[in-house]
Protein backbone atom coordinates (compact mmCIF):
# COMPACT_ATOMS: atom_id res chain seq x y z
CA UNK A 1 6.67 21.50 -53.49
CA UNK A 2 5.11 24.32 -54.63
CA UNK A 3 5.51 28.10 -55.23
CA UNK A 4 3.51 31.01 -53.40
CA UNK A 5 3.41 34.38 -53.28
CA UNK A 6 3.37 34.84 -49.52
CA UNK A 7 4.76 31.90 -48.26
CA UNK A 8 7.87 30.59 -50.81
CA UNK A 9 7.51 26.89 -50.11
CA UNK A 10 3.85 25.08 -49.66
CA UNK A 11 3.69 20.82 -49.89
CA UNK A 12 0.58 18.81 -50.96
CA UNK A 13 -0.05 15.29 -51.06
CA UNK A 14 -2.36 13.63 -53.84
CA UNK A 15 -3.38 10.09 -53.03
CA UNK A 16 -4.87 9.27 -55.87
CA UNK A 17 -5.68 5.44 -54.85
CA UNK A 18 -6.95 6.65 -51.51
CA UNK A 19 -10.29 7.43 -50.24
CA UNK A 20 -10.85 9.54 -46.77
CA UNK A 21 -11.37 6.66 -44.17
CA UNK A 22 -8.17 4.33 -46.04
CA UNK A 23 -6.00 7.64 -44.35
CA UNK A 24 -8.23 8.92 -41.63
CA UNK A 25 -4.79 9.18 -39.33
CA UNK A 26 -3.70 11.60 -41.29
CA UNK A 27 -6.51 14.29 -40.93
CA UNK A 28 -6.29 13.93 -37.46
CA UNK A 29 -3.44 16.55 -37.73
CA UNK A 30 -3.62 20.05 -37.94
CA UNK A 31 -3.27 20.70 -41.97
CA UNK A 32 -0.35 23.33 -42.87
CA UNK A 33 0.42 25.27 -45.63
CA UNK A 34 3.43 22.32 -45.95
CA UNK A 35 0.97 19.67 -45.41
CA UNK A 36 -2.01 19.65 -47.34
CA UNK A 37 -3.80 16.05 -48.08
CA UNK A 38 -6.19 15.50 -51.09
CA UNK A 39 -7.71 11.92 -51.54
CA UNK A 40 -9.24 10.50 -54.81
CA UNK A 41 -12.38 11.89 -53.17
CA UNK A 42 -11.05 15.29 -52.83
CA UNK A 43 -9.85 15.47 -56.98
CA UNK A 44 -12.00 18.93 -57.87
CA UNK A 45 -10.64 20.68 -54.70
CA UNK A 46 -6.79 19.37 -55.40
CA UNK A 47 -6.83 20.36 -58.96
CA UNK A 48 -8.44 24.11 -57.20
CA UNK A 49 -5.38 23.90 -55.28
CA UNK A 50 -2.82 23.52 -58.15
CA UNK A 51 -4.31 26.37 -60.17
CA UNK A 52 -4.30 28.86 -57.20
CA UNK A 53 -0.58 27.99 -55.92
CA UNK A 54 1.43 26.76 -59.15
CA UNK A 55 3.56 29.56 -60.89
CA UNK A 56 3.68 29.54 -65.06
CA UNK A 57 7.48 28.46 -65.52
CA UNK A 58 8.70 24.73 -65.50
CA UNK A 59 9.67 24.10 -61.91
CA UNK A 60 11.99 20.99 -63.61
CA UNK A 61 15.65 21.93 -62.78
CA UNK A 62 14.42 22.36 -59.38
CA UNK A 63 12.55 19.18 -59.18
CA UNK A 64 15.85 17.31 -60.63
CA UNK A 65 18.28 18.83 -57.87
CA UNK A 66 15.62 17.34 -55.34
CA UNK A 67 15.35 14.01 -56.96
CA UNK A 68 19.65 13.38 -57.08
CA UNK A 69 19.92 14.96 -53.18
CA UNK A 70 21.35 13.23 -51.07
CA UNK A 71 18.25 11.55 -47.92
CA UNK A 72 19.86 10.57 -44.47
CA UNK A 73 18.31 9.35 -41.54
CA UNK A 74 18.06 11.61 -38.11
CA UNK A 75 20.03 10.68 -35.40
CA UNK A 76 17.31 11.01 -33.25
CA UNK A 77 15.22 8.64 -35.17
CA UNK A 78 15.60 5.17 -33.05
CA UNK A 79 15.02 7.44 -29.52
CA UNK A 80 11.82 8.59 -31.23
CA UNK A 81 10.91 5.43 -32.30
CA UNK A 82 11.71 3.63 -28.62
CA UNK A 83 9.87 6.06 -26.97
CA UNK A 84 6.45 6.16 -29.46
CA UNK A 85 6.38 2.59 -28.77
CA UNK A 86 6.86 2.49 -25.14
CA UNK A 87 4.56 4.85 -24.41
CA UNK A 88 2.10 3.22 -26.45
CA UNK A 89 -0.76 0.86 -23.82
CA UNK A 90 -1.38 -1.05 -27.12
CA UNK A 91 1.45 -2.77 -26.44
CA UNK A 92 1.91 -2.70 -22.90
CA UNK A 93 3.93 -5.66 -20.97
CA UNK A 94 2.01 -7.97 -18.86
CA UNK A 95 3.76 -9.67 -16.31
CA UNK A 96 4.56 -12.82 -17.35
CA UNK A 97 5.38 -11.16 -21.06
CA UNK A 98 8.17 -9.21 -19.08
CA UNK A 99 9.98 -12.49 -18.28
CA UNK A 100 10.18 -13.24 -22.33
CA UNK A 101 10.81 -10.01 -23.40
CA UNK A 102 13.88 -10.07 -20.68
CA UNK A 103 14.98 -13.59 -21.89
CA UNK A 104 15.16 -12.11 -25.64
CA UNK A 105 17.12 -8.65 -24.10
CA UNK A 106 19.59 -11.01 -22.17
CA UNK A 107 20.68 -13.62 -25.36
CA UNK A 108 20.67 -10.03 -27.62
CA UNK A 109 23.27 -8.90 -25.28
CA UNK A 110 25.13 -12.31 -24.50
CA UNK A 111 25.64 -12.47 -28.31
CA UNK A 112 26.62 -8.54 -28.46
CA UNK A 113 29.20 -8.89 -25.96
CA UNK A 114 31.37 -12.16 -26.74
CA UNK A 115 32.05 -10.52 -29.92
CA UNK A 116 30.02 -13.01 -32.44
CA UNK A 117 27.17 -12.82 -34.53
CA UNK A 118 24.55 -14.94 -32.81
CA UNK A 119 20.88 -15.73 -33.86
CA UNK A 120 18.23 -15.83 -31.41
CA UNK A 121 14.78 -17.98 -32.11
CA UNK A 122 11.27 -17.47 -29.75
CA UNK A 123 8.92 -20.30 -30.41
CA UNK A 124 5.26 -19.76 -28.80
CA UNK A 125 1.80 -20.97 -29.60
CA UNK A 126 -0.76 -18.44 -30.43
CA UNK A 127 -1.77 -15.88 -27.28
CA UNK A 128 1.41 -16.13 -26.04
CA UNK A 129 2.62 -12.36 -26.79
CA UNK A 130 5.52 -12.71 -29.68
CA UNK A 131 4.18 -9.59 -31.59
CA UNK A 132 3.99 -7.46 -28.14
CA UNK A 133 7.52 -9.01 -27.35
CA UNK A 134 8.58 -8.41 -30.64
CA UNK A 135 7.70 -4.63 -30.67
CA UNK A 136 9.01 -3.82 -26.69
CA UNK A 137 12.21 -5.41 -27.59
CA UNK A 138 12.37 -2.90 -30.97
CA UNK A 139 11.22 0.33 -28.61
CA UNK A 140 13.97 -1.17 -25.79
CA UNK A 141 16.92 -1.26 -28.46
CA UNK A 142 15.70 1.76 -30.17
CA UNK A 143 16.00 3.32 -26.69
CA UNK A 144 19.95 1.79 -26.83
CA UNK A 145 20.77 3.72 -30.09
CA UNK A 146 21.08 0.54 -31.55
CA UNK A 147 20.25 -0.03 -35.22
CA UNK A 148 16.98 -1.86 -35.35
CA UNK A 149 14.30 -3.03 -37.46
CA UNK A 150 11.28 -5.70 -37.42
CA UNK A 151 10.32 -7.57 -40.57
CA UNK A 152 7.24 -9.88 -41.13
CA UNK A 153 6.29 -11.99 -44.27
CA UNK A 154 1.81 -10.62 -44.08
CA UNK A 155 1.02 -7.56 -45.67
CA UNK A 156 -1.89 -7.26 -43.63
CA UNK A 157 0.48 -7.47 -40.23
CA UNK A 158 3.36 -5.22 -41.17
CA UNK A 159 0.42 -2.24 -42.64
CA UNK A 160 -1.14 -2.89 -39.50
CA UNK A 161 1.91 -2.17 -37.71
CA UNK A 162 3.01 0.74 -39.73
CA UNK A 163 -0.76 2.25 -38.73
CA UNK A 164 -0.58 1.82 -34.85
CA UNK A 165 2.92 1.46 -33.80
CA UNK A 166 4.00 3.97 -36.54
CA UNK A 167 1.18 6.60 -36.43
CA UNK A 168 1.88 10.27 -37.19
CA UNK A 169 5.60 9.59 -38.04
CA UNK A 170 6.65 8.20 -41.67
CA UNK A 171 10.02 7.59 -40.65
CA UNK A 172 9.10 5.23 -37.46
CA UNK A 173 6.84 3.79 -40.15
CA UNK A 174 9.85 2.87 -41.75
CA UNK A 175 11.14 0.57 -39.16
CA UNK A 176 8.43 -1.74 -39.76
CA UNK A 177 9.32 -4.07 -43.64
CA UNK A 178 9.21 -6.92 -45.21
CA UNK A 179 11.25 -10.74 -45.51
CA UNK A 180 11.84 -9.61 -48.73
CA UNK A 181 13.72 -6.49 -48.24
CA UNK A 182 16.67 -7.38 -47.58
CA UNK A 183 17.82 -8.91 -50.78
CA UNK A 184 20.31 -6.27 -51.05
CA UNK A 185 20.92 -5.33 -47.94
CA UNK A 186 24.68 -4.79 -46.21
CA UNK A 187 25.67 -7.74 -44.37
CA UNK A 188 25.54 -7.25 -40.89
CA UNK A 189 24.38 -3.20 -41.72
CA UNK A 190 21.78 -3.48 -38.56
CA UNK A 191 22.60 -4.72 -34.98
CA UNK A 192 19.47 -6.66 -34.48
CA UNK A 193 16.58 -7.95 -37.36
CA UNK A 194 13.28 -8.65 -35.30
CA UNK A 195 11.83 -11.29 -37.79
CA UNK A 196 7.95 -11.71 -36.26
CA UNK A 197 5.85 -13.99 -37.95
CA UNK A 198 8.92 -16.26 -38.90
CA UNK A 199 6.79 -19.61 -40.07
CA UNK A 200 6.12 -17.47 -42.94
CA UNK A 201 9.93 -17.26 -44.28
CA UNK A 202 10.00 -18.30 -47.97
CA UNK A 203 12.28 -20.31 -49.94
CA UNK A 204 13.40 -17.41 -51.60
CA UNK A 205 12.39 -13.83 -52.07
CA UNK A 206 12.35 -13.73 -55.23
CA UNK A 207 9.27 -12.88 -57.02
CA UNK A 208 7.80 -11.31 -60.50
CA UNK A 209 9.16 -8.05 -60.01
CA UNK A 210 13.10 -9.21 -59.21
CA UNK A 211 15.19 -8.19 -61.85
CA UNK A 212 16.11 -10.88 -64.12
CA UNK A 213 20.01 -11.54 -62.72
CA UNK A 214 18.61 -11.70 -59.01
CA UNK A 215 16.35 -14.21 -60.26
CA UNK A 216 18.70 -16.48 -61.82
CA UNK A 217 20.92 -16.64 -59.00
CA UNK A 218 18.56 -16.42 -55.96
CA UNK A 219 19.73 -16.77 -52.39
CA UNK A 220 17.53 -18.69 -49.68
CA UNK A 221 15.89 -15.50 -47.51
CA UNK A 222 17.17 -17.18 -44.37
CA UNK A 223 20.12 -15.97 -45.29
CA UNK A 224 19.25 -13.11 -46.36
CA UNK A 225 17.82 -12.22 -42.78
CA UNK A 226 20.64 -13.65 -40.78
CA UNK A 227 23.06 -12.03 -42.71
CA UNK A 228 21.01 -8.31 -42.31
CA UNK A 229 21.74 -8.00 -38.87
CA UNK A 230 24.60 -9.00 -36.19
CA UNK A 231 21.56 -10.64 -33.96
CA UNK A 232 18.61 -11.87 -36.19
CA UNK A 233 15.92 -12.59 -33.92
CA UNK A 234 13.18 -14.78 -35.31
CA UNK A 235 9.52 -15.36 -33.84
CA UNK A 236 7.23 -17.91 -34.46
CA UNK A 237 4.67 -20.37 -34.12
CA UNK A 238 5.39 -23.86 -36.21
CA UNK A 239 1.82 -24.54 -36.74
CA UNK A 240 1.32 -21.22 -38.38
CA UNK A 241 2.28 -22.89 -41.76
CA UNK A 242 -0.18 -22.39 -44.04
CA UNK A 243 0.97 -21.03 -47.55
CA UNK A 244 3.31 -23.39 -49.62
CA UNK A 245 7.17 -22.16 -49.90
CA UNK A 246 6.60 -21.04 -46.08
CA UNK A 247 9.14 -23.30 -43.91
CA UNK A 248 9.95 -20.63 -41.09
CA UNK A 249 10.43 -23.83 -37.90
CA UNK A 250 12.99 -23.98 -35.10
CA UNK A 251 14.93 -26.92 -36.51
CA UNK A 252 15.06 -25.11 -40.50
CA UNK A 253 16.72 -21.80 -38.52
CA UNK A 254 18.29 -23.42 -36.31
CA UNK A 255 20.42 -25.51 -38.68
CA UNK A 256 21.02 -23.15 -40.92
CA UNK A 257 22.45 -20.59 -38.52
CA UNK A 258 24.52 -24.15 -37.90
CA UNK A 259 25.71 -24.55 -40.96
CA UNK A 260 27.09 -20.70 -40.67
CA UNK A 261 28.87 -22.03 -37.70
CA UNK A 262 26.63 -19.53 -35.50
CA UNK A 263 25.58 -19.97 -32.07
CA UNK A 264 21.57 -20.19 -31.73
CA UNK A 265 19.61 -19.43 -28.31
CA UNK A 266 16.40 -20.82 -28.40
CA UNK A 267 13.92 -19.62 -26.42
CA UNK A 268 9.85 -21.68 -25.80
CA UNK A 269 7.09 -19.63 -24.40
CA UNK A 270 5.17 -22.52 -25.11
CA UNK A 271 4.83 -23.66 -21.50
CA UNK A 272 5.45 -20.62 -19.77
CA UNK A 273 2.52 -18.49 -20.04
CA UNK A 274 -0.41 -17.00 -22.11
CA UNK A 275 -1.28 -13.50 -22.60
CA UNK A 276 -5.20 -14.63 -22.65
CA UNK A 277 -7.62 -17.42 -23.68
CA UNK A 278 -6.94 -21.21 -22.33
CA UNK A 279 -3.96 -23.22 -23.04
CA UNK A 280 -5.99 -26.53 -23.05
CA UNK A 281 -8.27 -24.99 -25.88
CA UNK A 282 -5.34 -25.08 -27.83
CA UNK A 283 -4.29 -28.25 -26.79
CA UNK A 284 -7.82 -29.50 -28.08
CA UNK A 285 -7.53 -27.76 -31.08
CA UNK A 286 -4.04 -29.29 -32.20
CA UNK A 287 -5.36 -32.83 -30.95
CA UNK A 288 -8.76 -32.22 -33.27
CA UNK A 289 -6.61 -31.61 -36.23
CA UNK A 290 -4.54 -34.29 -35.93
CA UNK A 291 -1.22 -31.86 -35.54
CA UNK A 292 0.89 -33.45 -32.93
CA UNK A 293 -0.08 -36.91 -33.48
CA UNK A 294 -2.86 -36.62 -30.58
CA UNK A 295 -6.95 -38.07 -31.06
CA UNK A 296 -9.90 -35.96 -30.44
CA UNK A 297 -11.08 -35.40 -27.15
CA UNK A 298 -14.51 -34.26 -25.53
CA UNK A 299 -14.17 -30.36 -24.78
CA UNK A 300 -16.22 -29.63 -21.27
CA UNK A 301 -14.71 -26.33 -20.96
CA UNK A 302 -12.51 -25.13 -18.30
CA UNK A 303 -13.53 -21.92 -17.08
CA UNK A 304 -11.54 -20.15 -19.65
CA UNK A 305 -12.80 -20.56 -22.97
CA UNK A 306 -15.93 -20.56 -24.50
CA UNK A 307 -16.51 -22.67 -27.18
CA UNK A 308 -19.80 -23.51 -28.85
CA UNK A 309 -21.47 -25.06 -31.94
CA UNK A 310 -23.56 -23.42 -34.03
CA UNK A 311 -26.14 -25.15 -36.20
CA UNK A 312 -26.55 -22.58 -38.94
CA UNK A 313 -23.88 -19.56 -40.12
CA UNK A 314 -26.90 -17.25 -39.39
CA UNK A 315 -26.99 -18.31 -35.60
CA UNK A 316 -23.33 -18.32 -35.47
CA UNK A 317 -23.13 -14.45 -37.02
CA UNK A 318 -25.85 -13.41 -34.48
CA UNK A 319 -24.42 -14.68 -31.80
CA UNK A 320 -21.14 -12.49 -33.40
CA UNK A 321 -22.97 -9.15 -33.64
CA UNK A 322 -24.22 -9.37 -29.89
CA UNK A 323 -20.49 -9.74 -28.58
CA UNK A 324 -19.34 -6.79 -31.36
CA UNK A 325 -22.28 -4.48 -30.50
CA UNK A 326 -21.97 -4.74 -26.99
CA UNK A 327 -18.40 -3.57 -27.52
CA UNK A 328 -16.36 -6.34 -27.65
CA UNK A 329 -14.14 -7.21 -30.95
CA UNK A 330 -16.30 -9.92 -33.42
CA UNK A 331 -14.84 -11.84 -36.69
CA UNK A 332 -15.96 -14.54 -38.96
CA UNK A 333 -13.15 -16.20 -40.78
CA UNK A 334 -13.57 -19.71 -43.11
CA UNK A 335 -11.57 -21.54 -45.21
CA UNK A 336 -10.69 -20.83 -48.71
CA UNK A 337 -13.37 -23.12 -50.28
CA UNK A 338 -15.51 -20.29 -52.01
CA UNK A 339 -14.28 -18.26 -55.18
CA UNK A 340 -13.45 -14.90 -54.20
CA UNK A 341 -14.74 -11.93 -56.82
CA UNK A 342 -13.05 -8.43 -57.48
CA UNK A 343 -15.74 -5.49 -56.35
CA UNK A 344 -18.43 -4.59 -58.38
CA UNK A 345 -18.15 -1.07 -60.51
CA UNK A 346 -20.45 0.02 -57.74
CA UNK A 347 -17.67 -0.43 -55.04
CA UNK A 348 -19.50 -3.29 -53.51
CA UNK A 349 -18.71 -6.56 -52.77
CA UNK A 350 -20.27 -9.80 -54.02
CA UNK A 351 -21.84 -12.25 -51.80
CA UNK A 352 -19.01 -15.16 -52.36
CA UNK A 353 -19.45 -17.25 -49.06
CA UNK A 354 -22.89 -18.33 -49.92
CA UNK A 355 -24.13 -21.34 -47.49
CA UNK A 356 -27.95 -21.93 -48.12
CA UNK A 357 -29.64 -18.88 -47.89
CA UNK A 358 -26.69 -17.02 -46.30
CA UNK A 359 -24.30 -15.36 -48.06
CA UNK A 360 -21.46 -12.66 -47.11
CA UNK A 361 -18.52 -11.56 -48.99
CA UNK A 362 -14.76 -12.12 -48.12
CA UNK A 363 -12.78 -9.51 -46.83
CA UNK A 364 -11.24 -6.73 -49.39
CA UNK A 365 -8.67 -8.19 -51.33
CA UNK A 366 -6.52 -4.91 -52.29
CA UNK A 367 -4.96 -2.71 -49.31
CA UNK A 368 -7.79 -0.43 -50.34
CA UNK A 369 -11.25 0.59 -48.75
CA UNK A 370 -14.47 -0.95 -50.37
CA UNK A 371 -17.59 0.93 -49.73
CA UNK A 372 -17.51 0.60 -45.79
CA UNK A 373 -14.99 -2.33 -46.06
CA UNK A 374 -11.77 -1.77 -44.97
CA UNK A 375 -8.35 -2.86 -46.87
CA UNK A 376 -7.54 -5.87 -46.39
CA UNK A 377 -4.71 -5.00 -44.12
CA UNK A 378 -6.78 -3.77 -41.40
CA UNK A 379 -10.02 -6.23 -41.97
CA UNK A 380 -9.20 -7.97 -38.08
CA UNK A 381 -9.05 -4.67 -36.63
CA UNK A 382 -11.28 -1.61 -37.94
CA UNK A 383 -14.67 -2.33 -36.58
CA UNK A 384 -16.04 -2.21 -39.74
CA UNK A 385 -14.29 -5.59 -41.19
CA UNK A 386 -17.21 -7.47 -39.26
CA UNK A 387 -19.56 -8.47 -41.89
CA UNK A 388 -17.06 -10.01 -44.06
CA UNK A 389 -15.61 -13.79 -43.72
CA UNK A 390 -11.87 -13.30 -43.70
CA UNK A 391 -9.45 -15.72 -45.08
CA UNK A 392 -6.33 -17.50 -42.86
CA UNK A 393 -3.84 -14.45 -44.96
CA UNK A 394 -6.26 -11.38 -43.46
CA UNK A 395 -6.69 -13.30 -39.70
CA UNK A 396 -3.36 -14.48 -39.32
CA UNK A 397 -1.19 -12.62 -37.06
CA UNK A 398 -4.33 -10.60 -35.08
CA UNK A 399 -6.59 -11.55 -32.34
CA UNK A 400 -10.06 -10.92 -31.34
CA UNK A 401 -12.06 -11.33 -28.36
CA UNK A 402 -14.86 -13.56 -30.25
CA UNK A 403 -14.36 -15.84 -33.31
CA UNK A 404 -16.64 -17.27 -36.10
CA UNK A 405 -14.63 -20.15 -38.03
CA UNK A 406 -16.56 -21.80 -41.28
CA UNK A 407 -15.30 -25.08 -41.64
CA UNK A 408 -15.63 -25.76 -45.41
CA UNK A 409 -15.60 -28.95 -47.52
CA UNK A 410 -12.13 -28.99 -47.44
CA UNK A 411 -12.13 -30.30 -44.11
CA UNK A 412 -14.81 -33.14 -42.89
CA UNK A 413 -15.20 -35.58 -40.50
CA UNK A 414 -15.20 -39.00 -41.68
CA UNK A 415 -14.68 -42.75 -39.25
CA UNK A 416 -14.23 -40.67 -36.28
CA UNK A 417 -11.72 -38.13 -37.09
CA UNK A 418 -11.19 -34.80 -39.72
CA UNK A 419 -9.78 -35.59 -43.24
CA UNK A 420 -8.76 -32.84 -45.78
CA UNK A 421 -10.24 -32.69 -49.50
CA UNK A 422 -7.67 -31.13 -51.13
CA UNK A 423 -9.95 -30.78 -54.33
CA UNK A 424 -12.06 -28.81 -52.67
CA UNK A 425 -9.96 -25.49 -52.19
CA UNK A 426 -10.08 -22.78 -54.15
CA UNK A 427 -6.76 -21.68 -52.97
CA UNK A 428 -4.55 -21.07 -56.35
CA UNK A 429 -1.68 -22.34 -54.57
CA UNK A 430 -3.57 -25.45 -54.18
CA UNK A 431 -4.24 -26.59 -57.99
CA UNK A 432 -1.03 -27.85 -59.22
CA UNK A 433 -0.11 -31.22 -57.67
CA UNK A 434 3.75 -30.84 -58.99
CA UNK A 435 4.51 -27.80 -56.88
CA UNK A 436 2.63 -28.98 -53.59
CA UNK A 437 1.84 -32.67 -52.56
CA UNK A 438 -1.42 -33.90 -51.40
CA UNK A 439 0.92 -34.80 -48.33
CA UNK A 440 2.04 -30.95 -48.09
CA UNK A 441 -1.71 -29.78 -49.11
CA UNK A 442 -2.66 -31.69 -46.08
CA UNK A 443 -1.22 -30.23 -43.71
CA UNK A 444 -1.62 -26.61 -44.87
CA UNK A 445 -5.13 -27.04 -44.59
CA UNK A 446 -4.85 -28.44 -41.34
CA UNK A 447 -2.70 -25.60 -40.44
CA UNK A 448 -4.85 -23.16 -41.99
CA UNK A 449 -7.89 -24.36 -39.61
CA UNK A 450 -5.31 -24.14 -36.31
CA UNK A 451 -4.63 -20.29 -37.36
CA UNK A 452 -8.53 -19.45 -38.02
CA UNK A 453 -9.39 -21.60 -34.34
CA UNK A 454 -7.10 -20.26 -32.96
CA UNK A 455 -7.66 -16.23 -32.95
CA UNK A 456 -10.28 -15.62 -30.52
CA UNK A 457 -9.04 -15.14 -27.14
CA UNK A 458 -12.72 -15.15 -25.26
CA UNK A 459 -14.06 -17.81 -27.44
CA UNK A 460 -14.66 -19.78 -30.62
CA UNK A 461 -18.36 -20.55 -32.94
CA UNK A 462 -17.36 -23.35 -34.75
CA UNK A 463 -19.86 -24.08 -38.09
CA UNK A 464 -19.25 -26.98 -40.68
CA UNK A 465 -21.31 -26.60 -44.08
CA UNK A 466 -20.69 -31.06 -43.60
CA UNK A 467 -23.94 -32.22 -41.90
CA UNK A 468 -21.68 -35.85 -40.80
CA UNK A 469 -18.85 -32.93 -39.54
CA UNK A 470 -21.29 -30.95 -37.40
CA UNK A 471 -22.95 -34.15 -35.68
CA UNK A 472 -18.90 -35.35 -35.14
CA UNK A 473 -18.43 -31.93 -33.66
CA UNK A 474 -21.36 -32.24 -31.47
CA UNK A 475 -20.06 -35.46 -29.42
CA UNK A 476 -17.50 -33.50 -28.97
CA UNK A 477 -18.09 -30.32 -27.62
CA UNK A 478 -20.31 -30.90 -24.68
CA UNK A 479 -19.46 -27.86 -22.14
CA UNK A 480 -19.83 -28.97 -18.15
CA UNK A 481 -17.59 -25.35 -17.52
CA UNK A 482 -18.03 -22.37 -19.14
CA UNK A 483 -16.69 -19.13 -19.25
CA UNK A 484 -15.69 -17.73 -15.94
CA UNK A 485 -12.62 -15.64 -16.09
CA UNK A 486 -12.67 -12.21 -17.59
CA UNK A 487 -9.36 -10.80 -19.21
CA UNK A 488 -8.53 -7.28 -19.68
CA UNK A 489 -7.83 -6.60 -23.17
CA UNK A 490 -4.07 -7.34 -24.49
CA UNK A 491 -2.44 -7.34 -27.97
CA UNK A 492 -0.24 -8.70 -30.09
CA UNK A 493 0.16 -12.93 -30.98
């Protein structure tokens, strides 16, 4: 806060790690004499700023009164929060979404009103609308004055979140955290914990930055979450699992919440509906990949879907960059088989993916814009993260009308069905056998593969850099039906 001759109080904001487009929400408003924004871009004109508006005594007695006040919520907060999100089309209801999101309202309020702490689980495959759920179940309990708040375990999703469902307000912002903040938090201090994205609950939440004592001593972060809120309610999809330490599943919450002598409600959208894209294309998928204990089938299509082979990453990116320039939402994603470089000083990005004579880089590691490449957080959504491959951490969680999935080395077709070659990842979390199994590794790559397949909601390019995968691939995928229906846009996973 500064002093001013005219006006007594005057705010700026210096975001020194920020450029223009990384906050381009924030320009949208009208700038105030309270509200002034300068960027990393903008460092000439902020330091201009300071020298016009700062007065020549130490302004530090003021700044320590403002530092040891005391910060309280508004009461209005949750209203304003329910009613941003309702009124939001992003994440409007569809019908057979409204039958969910009622089943999750009625076990909130069975467990509210017998007087016991309860803990609610939603299992549902990708496409079937957990996120959208998720968030009209927050603005509905907002709406309730109850005490609220929705957690994830991505980065990328909760920033996301915090962007669209959260725009213009830093406090509604705030209702959107992470598994990891509740370490500390009063048992039981919220009325409901909307944990999306459960499959990626850790072991612990412990990491680097825990202090030492909270390290020593660390609690599983199931039970931190359960014991956050009288009604946890957890979201997921079990074939989501794709980063060791991640064990979010039905039966893992389930009996835990068991062992706390707590009653669970269980709720499967797995054969109830989908928001978009084909239910048998999934099916297929999970049978491909060996998931569920199914064998390969021949895909003929089924009106629904579209999915297709391409013979070269260059054909599979053109065919890409017709669907995105016509309008409709494009991403390439592979799997982590390529090393993955910081930027250059030039604030560009190198060429990692390289197949051949095509190369493209990954998507931005930090949170931070590169060049024309957005943070990582918002690669699947801002029209300018198509161009770079994104990994199963940036797609996870987000949708998109057309995908582009790289098979890599790391998964190849061998005696009629898909093996993994562990060796071949350049995942870190991959490289020391004593913390993950080749059993484990296994099926986190075949996970991994379900999550990248798995995001487009119009239809899939499949390419294998395996000349014996692609020909495998081909017997398989020999379309009779293609794409007939057309789907209005819809959000959320």
């Amino acid at each position: 806060m500064l002093a001013h001759s005219r006006n007594p109080i005057a705010g700026v904001a210096y975001l020194h790690n920020a450029v223009d487009r990384d906050v381009d929400d924030l320009f949208g408003r009208r700038p105030t004499e309270q509200s002034r924004i300068f960027t990393k871009q903008r460092r000439g004109q902020f330091l201009d700023y300071l020298r016009s508006h700062l007065a020549p005594a130490s302004g530090a007695s003021a700044a320590d009164r403002f530092l040891t006040s005391s910060v309280r919520p508004s009461k209005h907060l949750l209203s304003y929060a329910a009613a941003e999100l309702k009124d939001r089309s992003h994440f409007t209801l569809l019908d057979e979404q409204r039958l969910a999101y009622e089943l999750v309202l009625h076990a909130v309020e069975r467990a509210r009103s017998a007087d016991r702490k309860s803990v609610v689980v939603v299992a549902g495959g990708p496409g079937s609308g957990k996120s959208v759920i998720a968030l009209s179940v927050l603005g509905e309990l907002a709406r309730q004055q109850r005490s609220v708040m929705h957690a994830t375990g991505s980065r990328s999703f909760t920033q996301t979140l915090r962007r669209y469902a959260g725009k213009g307000s830093t406090r509604l912002k705030n209702l959107f955290g992470y598994f990891n903040s509740f370490m500390s938090a009063e048992r039981n201090g919220l009325d409901v914990l909307i944990c999306d994205e459960a499959h990626r609950i850790r072991e612990t939440s412990v990491n680097r930055f825990t202090p030492k004592a909270k390290r020593e001593r660390p609690r599983p972060q199931i039970d931190e979450l359960i014991a956050a809120a009288r009604v946890p309610v957890f979201l997921l999809d079990e074939h989501q699992v794709v980063k060791p330490g991640e064990l979010g599943n039905v039966d893992v919450i389930s009996a835990h919440a068991r062992q706390l002598n707590l009653d669970v409600e269980v709720v499967s959208l797995h054969d109830q509906f989908r928001c978009g894209g084909s239910e048998a294309y999934e099916e297929w998928v999970v049978d491909l990949l060996g998931l569920d204990g199914g064998k390969p089938s021949v895909w003929a299509g089924d009106g629904r879907f579209d999915l297709r082979l391409a013979d070269s990453p260059e054909e599979m990116e053109a065919f890409l960059a017709a669907k995105q320039a016509a309008g409709e939402t494009a991403r390439m994603s592979a799997g982590y088989c390529w090393p993955w470089s910081d930027p250059l000083p030039d604030d560009s990005l190198v060429p990692d993916v390289r197949i051949g004579g095509w190369s493209r880089p990954w998507n931005v590691k930090s949170d931070r814009s590169v060049g024309d490449a957005p943070g990582s957080a918002f690669w699947a959504t801002d029209p300018h993260g198509f161009g770079q491959v994104g990994c199963v951490y940036t797609a996870q969680g987000f949708e998109y009308e057309w995908s582009g999935v790289i098979l890599g080395p790391d998964l190849v077709a061998r005696d009629g069905r898909l093996v993994t070659q562990r060796a071949e990842s350049k995942d870190p979390a991959f490289r020391s056998r004593k913390t993950l199994s080749d059993a484990e590794a296994d099926r986190l790559i075949r996970n991994t593969y379900k999550v990248l397949m798995t995001r487009g909601m119009r239809g899939t390019v499949l390419y294998s850099t395996d000349n014996e995968t692609r020909a495998w691939l081909g017997s398989l995928i020999r379309v009779e039906r293609g794409l007939e229906t057309i789907y209005e846009q819809s959000g959320g996973s």
